[in-house]
C-alpha atoms as a PDB file:
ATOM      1  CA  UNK A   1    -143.426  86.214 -61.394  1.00  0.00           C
ATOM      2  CA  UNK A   2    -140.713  87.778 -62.942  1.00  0.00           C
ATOM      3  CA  UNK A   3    -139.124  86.694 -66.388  1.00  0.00           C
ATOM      4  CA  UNK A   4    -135.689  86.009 -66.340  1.00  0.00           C
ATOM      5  CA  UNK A   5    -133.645  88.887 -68.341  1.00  0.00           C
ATOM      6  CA  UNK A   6    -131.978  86.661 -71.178  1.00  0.00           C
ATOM      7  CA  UNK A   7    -128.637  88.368 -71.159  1.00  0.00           C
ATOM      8  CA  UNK A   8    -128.244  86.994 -67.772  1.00  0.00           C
ATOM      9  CA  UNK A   9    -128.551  84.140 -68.704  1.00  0.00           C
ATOM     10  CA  UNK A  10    -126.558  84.071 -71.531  1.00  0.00           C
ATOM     11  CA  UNK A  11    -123.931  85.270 -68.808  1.00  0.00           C
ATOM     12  CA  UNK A  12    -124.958  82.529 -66.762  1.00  0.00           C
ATOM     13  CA  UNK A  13    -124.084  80.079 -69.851  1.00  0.00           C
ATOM     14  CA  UNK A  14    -121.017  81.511 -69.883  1.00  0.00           C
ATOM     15  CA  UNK A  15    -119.176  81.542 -66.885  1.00  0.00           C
ATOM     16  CA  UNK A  16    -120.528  78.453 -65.043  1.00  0.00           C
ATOM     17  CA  UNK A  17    -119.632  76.783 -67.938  1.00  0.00           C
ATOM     18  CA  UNK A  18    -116.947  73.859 -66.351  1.00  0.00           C
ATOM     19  CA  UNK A  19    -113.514  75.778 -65.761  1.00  0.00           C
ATOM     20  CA  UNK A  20    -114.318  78.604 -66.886  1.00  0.00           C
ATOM     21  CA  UNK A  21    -114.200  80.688 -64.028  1.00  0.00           C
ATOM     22  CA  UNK A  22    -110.625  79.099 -63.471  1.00  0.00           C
ATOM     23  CA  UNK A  23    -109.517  80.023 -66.711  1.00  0.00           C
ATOM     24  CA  UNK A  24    -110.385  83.596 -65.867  1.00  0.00           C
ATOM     25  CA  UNK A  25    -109.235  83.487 -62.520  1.00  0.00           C
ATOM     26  CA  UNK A  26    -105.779  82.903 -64.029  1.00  0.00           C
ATOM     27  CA  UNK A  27    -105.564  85.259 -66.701  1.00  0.00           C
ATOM     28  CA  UNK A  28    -106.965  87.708 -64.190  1.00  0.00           C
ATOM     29  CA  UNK A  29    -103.056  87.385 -63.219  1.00  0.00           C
ATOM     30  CA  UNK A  30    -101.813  88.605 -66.463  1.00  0.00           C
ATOM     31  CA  UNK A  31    -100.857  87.638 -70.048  1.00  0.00           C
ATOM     32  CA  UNK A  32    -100.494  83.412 -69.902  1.00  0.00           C
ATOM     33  CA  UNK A  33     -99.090  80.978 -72.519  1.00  0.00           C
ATOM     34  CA  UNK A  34    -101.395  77.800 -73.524  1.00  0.00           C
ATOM     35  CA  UNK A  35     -98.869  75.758 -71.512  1.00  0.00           C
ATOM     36  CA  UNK A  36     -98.633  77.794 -68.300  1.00  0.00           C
ATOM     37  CA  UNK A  37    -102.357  77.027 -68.148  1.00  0.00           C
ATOM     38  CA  UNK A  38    -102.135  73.682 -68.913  1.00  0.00           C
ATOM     39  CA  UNK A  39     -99.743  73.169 -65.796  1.00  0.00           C
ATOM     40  CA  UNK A  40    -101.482  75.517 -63.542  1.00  0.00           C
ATOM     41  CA  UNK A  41    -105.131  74.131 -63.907  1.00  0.00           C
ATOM     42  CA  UNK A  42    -105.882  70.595 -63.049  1.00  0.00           C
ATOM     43  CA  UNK A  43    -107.892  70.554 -66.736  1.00  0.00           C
ATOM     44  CA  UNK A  44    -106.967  68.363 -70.313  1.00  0.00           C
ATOM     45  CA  UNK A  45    -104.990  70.345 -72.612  1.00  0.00           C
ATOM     46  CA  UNK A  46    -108.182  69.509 -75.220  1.00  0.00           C
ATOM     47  CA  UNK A  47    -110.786  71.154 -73.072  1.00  0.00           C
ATOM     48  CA  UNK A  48    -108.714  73.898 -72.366  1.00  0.00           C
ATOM     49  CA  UNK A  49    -108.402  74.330 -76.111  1.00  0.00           C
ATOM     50  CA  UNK A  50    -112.256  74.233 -76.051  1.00  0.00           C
ATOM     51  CA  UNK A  51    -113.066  76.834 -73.538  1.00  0.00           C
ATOM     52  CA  UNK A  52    -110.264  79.443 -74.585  1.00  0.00           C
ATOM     53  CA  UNK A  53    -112.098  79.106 -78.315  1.00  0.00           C
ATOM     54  CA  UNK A  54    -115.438  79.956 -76.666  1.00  0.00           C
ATOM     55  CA  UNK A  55    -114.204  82.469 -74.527  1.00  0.00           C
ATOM     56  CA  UNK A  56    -112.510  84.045 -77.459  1.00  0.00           C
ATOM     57  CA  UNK A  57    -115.804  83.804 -79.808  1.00  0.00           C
ATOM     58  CA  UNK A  58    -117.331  85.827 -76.630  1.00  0.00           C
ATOM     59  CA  UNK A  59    -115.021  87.881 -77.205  1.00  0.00           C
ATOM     60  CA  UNK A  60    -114.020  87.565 -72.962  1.00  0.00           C
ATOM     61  CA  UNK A  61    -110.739  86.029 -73.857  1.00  0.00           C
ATOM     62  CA  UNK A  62    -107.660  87.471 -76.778  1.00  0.00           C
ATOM     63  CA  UNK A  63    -105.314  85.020 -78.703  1.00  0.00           C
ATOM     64  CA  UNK A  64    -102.222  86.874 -79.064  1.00  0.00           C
ATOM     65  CA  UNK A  65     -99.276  85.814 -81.846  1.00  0.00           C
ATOM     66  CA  UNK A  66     -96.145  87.159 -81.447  1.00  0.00           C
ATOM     67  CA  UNK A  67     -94.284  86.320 -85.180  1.00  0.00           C
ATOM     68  CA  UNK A  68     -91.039  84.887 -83.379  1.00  0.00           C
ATOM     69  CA  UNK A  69     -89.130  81.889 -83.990  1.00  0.00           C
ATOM     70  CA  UNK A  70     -91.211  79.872 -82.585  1.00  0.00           C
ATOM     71  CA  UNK A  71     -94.314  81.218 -82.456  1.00  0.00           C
ATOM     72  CA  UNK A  72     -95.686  82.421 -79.211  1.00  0.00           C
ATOM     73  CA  UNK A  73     -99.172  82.992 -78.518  1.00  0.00           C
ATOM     74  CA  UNK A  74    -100.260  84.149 -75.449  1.00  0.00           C
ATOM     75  CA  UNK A  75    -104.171  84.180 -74.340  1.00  0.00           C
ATOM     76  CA  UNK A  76    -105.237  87.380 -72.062  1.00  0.00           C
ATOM     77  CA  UNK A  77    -108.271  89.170 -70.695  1.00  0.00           C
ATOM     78  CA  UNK A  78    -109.438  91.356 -73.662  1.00  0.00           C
ATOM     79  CA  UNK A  79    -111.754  94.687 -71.883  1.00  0.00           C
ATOM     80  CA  UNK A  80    -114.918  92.471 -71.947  1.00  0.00           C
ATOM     81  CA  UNK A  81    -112.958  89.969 -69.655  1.00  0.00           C
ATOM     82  CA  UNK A  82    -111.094  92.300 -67.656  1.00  0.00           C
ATOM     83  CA  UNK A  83    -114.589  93.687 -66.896  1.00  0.00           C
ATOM     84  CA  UNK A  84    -115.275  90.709 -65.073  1.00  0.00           C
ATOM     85  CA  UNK A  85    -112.757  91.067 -61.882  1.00  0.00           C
ATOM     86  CA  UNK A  86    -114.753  92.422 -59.515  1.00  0.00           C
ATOM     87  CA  UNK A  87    -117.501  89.814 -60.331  1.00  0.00           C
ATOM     88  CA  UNK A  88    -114.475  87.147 -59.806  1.00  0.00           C
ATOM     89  CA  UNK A  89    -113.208  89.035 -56.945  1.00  0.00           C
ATOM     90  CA  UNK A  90    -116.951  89.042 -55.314  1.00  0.00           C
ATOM     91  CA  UNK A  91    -117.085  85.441 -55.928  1.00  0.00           C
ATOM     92  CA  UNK A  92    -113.418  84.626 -53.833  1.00  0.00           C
ATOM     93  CA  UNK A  93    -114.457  87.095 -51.376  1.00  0.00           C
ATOM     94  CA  UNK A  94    -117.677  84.899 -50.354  1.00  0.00           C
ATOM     95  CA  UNK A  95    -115.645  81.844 -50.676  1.00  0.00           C
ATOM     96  CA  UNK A  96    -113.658  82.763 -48.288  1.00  0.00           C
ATOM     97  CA  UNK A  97    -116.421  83.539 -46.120  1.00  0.00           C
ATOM     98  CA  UNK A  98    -118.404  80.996 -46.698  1.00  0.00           C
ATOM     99  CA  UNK A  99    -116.791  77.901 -48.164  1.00  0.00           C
ATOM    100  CA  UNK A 100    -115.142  75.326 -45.630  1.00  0.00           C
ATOM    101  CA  UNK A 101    -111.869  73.323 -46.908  1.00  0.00           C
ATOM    102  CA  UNK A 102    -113.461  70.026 -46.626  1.00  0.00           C
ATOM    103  CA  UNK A 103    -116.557  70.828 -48.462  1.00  0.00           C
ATOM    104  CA  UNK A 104    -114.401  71.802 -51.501  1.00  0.00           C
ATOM    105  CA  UNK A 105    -112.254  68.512 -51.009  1.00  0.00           C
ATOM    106  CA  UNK A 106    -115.460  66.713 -50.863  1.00  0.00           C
ATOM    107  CA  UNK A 107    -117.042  68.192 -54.017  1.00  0.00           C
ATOM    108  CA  UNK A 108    -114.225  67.479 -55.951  1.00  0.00           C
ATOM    109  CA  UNK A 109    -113.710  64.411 -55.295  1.00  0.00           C
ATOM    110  CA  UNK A 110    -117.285  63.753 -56.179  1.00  0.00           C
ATOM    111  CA  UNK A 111    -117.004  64.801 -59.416  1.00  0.00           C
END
């Protein structure tokens, strides 16, 4: 039996993490403010807060302040992240293929 290769796990850790692969789905569009996301994904403004930290410690995610009055910070892709879109792209693909409406109704409505 093989071992599993720790970095994919780590990866693993990382994007299956709960709306995190929405989070990156949307900045996958471009440069977002904190509440464009908030109003786009159906996710508390406190965990999005959570999982924008962690995907910024992975260094996945940039924080970007522009000194204006106010202040504007925008969250994007940094490379590491931006790396990532044909994985993403791969995983809407197959969903596509392979994922019926009402299954996704039913799963969410599960959780």
């Amino acid at each position: 039996m093989s071992e599993l290769c720790p970095r994919f796990e780590k990866a693993m850790q990382i994007i299956s993490k709960r709306w995190v692969g929405l989070i990156l789905f949307e900045l996958l569009t471009g440069e977002k403010r904190f509440s464009e996301m908030e109003s786009n994904l159906p996710i508390s403004g406190r965990l999005l807060s959570d999982r924008l930290k962690m995907l910024e410690k992975e260094g996945i995610v940039e924080r970007n302040i522009y000194s204006e009055f106010p202040v504007r910070i925008e969250y994007s892709l940094s490379k590491k992240g931006e790396s990532l879109r044909p994985v993403i792209d791969d995983i809407q693909s197959w969903a596509n293929d392979w994922i019926e409406l009402d299954e996704v109704s039913d799963k969410i409505t599960e959780s």
